[in-house]
PDB file of N, CA and C in Angstrom:
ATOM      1  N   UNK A   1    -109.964  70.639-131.736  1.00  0.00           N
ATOM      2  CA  UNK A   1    -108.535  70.367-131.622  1.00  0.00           C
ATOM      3  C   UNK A   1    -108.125  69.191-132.505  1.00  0.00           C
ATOM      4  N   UNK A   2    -108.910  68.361-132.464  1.00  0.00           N
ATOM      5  CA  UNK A   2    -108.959  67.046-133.144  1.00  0.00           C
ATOM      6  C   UNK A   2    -108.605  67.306-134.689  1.00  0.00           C
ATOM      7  N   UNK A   3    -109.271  68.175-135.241  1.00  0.00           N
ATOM      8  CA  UNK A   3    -109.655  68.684-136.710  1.00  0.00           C
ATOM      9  C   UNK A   3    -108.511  69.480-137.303  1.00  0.00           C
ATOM     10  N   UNK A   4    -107.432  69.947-136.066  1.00  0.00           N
ATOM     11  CA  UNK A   4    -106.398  70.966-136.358  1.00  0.00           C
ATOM     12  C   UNK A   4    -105.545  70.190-136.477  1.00  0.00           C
ATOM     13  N   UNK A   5    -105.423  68.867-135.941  1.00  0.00           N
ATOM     14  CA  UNK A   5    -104.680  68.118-135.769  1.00  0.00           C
ATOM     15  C   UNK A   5    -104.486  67.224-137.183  1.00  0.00           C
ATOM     16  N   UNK A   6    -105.602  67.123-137.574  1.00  0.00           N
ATOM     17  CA  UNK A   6    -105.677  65.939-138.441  1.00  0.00           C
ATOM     18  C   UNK A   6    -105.475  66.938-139.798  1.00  0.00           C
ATOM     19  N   UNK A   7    -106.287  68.433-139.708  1.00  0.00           N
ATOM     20  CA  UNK A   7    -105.519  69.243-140.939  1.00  0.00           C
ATOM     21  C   UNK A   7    -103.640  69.088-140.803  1.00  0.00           C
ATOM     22  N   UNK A   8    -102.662  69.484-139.618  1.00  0.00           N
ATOM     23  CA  UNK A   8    -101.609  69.797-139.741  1.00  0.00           C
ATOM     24  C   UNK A   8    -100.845  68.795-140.164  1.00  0.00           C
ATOM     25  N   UNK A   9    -101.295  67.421-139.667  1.00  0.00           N
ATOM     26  CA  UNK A   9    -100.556  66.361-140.309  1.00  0.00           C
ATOM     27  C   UNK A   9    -100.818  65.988-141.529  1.00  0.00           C
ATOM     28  N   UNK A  10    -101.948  66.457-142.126  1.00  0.00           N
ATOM     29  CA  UNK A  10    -102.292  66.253-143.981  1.00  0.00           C
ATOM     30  C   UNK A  10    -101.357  67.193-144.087  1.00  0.00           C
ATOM     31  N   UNK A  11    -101.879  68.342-143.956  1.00  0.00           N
ATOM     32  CA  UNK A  11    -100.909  69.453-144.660  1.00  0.00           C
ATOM     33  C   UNK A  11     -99.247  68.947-144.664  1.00  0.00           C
ATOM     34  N   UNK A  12     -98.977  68.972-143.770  1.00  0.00           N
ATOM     35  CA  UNK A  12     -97.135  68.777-143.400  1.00  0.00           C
ATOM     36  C   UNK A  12     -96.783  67.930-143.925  1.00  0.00           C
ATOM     37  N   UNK A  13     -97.567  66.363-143.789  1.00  0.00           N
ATOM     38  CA  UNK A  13     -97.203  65.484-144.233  1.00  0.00           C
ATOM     39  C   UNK A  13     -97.220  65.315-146.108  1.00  0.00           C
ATOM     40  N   UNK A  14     -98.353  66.085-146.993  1.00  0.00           N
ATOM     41  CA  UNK A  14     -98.461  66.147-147.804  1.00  0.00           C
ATOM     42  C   UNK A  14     -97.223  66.797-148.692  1.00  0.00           C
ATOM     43  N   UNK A  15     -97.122  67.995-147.713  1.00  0.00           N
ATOM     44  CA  UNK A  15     -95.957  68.593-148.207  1.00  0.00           C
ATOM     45  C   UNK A  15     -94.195  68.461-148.127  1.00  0.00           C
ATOM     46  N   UNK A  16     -94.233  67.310-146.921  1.00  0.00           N
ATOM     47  CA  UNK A  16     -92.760  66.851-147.137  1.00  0.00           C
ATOM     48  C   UNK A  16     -92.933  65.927-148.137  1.00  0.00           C
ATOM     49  N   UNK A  17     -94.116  65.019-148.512  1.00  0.00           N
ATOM     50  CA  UNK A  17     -93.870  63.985-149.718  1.00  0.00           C
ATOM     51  C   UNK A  17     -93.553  64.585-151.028  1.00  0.00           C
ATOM     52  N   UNK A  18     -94.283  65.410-151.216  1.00  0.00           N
ATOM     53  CA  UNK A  18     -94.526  66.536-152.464  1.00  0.00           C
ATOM     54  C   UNK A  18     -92.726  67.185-152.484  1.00  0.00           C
ATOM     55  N   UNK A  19     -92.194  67.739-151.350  1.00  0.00           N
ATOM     56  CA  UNK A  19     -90.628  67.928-151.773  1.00  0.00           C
ATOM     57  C   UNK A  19     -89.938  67.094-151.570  1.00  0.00           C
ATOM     58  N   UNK A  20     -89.923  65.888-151.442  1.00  0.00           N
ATOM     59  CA  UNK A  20     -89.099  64.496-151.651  1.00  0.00           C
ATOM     60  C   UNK A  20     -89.691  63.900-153.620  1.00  0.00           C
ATOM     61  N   UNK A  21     -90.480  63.941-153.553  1.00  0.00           N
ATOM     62  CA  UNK A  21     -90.659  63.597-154.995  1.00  0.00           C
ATOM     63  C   UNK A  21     -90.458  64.845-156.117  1.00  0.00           C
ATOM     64  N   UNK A  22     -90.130  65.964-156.218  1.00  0.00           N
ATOM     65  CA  UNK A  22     -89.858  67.512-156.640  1.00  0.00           C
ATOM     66  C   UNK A  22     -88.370  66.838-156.125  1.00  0.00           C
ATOM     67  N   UNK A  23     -87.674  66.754-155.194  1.00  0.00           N
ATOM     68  CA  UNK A  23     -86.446  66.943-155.923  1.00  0.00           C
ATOM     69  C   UNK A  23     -85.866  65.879-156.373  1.00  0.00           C
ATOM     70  N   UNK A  24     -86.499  64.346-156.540  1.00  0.00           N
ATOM     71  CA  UNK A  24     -85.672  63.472-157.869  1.00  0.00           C
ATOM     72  C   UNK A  24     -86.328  63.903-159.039  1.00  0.00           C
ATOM     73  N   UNK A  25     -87.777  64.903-159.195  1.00  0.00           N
ATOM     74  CA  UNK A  25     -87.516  65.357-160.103  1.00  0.00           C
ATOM     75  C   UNK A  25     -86.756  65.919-161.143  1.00  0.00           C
ATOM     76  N   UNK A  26     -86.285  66.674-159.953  1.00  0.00           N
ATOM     77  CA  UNK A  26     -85.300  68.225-160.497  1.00  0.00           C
ATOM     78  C   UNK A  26     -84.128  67.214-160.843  1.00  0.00           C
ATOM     79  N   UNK A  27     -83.480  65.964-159.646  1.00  0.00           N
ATOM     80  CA  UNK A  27     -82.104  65.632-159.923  1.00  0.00           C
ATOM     81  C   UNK A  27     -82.149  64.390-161.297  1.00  0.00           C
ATOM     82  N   UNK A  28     -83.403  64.261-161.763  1.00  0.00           N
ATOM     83  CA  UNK A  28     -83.500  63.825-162.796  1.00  0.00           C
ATOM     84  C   UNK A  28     -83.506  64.551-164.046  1.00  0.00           C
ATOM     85  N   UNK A  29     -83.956  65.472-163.690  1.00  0.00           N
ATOM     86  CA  UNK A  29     -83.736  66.516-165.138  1.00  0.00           C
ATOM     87  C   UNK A  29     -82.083  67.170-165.252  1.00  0.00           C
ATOM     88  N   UNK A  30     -81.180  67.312-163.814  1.00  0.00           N
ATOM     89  CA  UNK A  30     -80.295  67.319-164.115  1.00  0.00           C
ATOM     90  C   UNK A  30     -79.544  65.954-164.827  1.00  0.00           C
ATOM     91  N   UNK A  31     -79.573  65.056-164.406  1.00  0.00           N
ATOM     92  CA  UNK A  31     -79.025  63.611-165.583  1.00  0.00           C
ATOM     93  C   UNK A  31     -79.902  63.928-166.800  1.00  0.00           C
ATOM     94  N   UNK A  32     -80.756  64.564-167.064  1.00  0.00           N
ATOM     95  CA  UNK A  32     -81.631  64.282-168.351  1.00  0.00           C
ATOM     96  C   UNK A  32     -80.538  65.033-169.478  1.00  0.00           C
ATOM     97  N   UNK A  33     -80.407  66.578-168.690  1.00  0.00           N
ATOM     98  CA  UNK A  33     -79.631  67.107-169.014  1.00  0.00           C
ATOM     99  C   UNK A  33     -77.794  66.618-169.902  1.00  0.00           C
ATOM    100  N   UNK A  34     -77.443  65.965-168.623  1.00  0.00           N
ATOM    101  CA  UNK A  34     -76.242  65.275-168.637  1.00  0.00           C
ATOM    102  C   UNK A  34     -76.423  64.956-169.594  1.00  0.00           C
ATOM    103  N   UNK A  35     -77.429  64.198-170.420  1.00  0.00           N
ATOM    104  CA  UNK A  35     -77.327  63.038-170.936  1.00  0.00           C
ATOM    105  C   UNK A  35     -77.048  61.542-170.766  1.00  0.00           C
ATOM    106  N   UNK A  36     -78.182  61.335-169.552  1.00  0.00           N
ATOM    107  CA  UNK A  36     -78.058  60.019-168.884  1.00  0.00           C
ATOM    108  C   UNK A  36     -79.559  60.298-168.690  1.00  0.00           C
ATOM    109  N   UNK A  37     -79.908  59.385-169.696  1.00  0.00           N
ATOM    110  CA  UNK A  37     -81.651  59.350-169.608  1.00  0.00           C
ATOM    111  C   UNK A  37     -82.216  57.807-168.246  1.00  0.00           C
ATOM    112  N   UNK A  38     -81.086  56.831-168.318  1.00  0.00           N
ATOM    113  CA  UNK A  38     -81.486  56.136-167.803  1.00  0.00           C
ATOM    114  C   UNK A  38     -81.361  56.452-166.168  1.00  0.00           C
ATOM    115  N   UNK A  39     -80.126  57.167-165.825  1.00  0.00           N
ATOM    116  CA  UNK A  39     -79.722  57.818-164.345  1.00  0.00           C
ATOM    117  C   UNK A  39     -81.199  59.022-163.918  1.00  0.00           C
ATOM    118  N   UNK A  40     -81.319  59.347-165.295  1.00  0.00           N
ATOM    119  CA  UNK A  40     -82.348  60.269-164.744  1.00  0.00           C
ATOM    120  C   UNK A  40     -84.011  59.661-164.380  1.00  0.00           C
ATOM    121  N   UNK A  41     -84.302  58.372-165.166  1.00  0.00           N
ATOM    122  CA  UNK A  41     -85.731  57.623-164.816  1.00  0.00           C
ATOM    123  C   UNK A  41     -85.370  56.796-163.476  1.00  0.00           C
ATOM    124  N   UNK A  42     -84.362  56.555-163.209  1.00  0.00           N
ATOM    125  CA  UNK A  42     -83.958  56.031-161.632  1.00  0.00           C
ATOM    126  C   UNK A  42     -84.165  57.355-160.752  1.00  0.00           C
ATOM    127  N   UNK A  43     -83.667  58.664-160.756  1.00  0.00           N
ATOM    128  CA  UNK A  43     -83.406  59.503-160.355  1.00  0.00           C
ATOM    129  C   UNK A  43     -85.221  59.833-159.475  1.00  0.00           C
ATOM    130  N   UNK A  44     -85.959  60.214-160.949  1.00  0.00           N
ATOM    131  CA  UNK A  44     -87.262  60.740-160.350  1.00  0.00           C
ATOM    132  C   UNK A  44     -88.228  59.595-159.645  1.00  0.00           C
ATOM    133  N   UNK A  45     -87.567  58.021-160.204  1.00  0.00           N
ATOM    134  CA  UNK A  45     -88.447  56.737-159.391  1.00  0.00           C
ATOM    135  C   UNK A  45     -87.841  56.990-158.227  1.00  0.00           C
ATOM    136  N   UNK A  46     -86.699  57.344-158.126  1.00  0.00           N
ATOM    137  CA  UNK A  46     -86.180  57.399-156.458  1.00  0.00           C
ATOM    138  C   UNK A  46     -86.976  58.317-155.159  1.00  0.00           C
ATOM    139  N   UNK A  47     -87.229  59.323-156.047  1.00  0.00           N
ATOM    140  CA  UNK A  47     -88.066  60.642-155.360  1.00  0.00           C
ATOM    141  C   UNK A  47     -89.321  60.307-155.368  1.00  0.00           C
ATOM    142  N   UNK A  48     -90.187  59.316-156.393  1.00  0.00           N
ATOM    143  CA  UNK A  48     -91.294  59.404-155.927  1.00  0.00           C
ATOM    144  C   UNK A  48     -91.697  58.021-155.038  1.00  0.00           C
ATOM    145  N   UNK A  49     -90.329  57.116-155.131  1.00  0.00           N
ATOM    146  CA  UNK A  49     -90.857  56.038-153.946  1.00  0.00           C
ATOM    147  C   UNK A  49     -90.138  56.527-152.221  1.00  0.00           C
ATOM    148  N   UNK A  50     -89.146  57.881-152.350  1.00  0.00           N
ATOM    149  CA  UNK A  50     -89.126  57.946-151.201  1.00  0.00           C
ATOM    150  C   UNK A  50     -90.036  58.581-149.389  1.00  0.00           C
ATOM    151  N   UNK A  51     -91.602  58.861-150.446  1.00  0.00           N
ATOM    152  CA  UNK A  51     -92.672  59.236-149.162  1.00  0.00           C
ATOM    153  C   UNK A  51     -92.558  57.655-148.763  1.00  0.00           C
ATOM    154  N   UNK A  52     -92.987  56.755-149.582  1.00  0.00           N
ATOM    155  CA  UNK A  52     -92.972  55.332-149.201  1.00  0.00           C
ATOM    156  C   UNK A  52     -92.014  54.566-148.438  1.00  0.00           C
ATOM    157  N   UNK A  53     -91.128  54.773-148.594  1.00  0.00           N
ATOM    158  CA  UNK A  53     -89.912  54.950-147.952  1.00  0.00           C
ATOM    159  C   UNK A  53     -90.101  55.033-146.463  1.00  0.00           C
ATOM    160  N   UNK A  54     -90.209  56.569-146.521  1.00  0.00           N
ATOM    161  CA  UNK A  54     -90.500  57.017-144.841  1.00  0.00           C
ATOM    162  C   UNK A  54     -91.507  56.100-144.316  1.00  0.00           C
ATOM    163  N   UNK A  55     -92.808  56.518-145.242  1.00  0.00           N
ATOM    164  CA  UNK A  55     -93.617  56.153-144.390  1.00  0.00           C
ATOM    165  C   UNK A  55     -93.510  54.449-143.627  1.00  0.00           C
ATOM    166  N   UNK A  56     -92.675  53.379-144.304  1.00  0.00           N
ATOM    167  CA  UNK A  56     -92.835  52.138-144.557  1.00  0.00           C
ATOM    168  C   UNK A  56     -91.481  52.326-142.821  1.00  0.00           C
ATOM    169  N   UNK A  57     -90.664  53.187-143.143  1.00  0.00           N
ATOM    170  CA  UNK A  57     -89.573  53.332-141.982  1.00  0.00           C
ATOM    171  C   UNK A  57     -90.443  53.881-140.395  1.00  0.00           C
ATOM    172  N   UNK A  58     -91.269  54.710-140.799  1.00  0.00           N
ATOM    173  CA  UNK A  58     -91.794  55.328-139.713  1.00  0.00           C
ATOM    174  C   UNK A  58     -93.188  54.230-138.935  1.00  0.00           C
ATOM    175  N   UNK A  59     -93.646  53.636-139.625  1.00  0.00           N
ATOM    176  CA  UNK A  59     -94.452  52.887-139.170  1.00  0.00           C
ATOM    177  C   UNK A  59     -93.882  51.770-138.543  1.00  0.00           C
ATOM    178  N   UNK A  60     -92.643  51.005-139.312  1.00  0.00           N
ATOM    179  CA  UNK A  60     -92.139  49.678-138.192  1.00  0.00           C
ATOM    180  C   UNK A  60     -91.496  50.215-137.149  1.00  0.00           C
ATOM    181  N   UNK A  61     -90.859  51.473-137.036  1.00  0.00           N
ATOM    182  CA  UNK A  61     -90.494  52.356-135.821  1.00  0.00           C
ATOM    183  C   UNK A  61     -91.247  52.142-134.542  1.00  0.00           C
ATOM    184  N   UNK A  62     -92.782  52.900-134.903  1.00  0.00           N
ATOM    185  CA  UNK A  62     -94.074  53.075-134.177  1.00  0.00           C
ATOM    186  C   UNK A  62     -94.540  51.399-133.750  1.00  0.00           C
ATOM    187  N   UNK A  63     -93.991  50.513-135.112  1.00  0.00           N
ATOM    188  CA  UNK A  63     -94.703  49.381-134.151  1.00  0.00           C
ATOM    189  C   UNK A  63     -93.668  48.494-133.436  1.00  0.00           C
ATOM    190  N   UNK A  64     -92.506  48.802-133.342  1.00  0.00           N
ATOM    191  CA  UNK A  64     -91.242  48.387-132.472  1.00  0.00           C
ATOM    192  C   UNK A  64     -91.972  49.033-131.188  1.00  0.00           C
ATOM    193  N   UNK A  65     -91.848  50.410-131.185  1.00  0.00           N
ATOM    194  CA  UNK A  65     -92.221  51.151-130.027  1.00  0.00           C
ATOM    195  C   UNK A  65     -93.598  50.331-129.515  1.00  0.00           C
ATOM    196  N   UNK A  66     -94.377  50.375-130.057  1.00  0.00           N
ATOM    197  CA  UNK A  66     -96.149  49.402-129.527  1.00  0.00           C
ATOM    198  C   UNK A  66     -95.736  48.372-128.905  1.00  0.00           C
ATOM    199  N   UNK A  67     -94.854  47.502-129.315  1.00  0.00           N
ATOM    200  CA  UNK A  67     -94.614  46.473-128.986  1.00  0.00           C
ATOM    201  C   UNK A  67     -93.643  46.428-127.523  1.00  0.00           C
ATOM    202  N   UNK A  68     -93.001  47.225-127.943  1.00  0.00           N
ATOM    203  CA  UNK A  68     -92.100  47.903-126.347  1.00  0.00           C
ATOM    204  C   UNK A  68     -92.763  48.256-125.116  1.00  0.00           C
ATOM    205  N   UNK A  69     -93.470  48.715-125.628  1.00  0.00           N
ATOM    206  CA  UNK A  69     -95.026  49.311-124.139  1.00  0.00           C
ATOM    207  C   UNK A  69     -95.616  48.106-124.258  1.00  0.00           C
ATOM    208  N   UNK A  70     -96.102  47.075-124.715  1.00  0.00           N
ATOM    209  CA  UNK A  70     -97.203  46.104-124.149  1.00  0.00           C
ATOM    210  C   UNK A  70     -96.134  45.234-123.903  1.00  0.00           C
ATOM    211  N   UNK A  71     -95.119  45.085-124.440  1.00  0.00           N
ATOM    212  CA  UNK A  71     -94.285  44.055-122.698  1.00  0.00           C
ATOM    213  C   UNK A  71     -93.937  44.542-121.847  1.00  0.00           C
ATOM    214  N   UNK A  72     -93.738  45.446-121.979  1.00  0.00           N
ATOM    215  CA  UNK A  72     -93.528  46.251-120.399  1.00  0.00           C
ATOM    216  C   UNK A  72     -95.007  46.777-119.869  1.00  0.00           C
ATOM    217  N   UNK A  73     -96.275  46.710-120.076  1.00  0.00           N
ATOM    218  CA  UNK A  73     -97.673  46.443-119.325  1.00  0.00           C
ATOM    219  C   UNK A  73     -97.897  44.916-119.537  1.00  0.00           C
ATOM    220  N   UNK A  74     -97.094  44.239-119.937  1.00  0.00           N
ATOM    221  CA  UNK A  74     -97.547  42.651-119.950  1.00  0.00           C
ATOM    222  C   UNK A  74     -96.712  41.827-118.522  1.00  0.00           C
ATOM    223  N   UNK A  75     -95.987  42.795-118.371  1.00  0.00           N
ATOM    224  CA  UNK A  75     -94.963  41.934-117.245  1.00  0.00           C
ATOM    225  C   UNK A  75     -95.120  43.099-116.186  1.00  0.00           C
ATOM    226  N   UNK A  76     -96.225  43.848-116.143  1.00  0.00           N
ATOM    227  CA  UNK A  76     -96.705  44.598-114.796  1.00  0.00           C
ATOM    228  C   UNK A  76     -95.395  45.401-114.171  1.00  0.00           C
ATOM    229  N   UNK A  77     -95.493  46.052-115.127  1.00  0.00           N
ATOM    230  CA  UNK A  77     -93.813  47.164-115.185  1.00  0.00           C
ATOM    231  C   UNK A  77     -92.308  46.795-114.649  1.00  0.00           C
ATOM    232  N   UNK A  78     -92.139  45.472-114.645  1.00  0.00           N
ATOM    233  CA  UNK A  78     -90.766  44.346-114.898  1.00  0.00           C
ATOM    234  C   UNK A  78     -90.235  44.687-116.334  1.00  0.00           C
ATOM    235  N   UNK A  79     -88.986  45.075-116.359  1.00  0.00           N
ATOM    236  CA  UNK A  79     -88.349  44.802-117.436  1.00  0.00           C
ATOM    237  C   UNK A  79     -88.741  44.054-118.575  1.00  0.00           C
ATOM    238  N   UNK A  80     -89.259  44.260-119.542  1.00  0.00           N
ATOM    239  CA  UNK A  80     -89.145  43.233-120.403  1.00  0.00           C
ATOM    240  C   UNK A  80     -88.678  43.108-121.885  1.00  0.00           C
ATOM    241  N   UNK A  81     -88.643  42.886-123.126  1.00  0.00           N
ATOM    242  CA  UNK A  81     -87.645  42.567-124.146  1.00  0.00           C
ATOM    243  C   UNK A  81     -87.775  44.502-124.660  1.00  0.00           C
ATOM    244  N   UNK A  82     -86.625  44.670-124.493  1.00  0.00           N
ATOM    245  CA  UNK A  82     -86.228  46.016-124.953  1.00  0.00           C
ATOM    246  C   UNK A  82     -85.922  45.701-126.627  1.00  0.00           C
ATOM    247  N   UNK A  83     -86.207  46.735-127.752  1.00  0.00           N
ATOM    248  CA  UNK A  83     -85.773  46.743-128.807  1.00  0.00           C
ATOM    249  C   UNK A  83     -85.056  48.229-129.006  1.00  0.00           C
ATOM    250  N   UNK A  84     -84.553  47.986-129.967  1.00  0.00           N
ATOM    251  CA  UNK A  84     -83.293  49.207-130.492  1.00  0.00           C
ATOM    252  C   UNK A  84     -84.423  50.009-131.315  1.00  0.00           C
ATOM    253  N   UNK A  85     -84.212  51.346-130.523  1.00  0.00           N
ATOM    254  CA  UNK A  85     -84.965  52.684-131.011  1.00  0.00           C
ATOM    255  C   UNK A  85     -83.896  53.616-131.332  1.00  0.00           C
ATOM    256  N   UNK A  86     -82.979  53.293-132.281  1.00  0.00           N
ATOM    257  CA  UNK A  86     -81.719  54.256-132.960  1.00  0.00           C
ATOM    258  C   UNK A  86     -82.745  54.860-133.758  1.00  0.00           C
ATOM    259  N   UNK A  87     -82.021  56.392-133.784  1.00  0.00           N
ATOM    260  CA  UNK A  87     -83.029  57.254-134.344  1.00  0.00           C
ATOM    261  C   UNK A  87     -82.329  57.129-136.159  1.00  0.00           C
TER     262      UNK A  87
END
């Protein structure tokens, strides 16, 4: 189970990075097109720093959340400092 697990999140995860960087490709070749060479080298840097992006968003998420559960097991299930989990 372990092994299915750790394939589906390579796979999935590989493949939403792979179509986040494919389409500032593409919207760079449309400016290339245009004739905006410089809109278009912003365009495809945009797509290929946005896995980084996520991932850099999804991890301080996860460690807001970590941090949310060990004060609330630190204060023996008392209320304690809530943080903003806006999705």
């Amino acid at each position: 189970m372990l092994n299915f697990l750790a394939a589906y999140l390579a796979v999935v995860g590989g493949a939403t990075a792979g179509l986040q960087a494919a389409r500032g490709v593409v919207r760079g070749v449309g400016k290339l097109i245009e004739g905006e060479p410089r809109q278009a080298l912003a365009e495809v840097a945009g797509g290929l720093l946005a896995p980084v992006v996520a991932f850099v968003h999804q991890a301080t998420r996860l460690g807001a959340e970590v941090c949310e559960v060990a004060g609330v097991l630190g204060s023996e299930g008392q209320p304690g400092v809530r943080f903003d989990r806006a999705a």
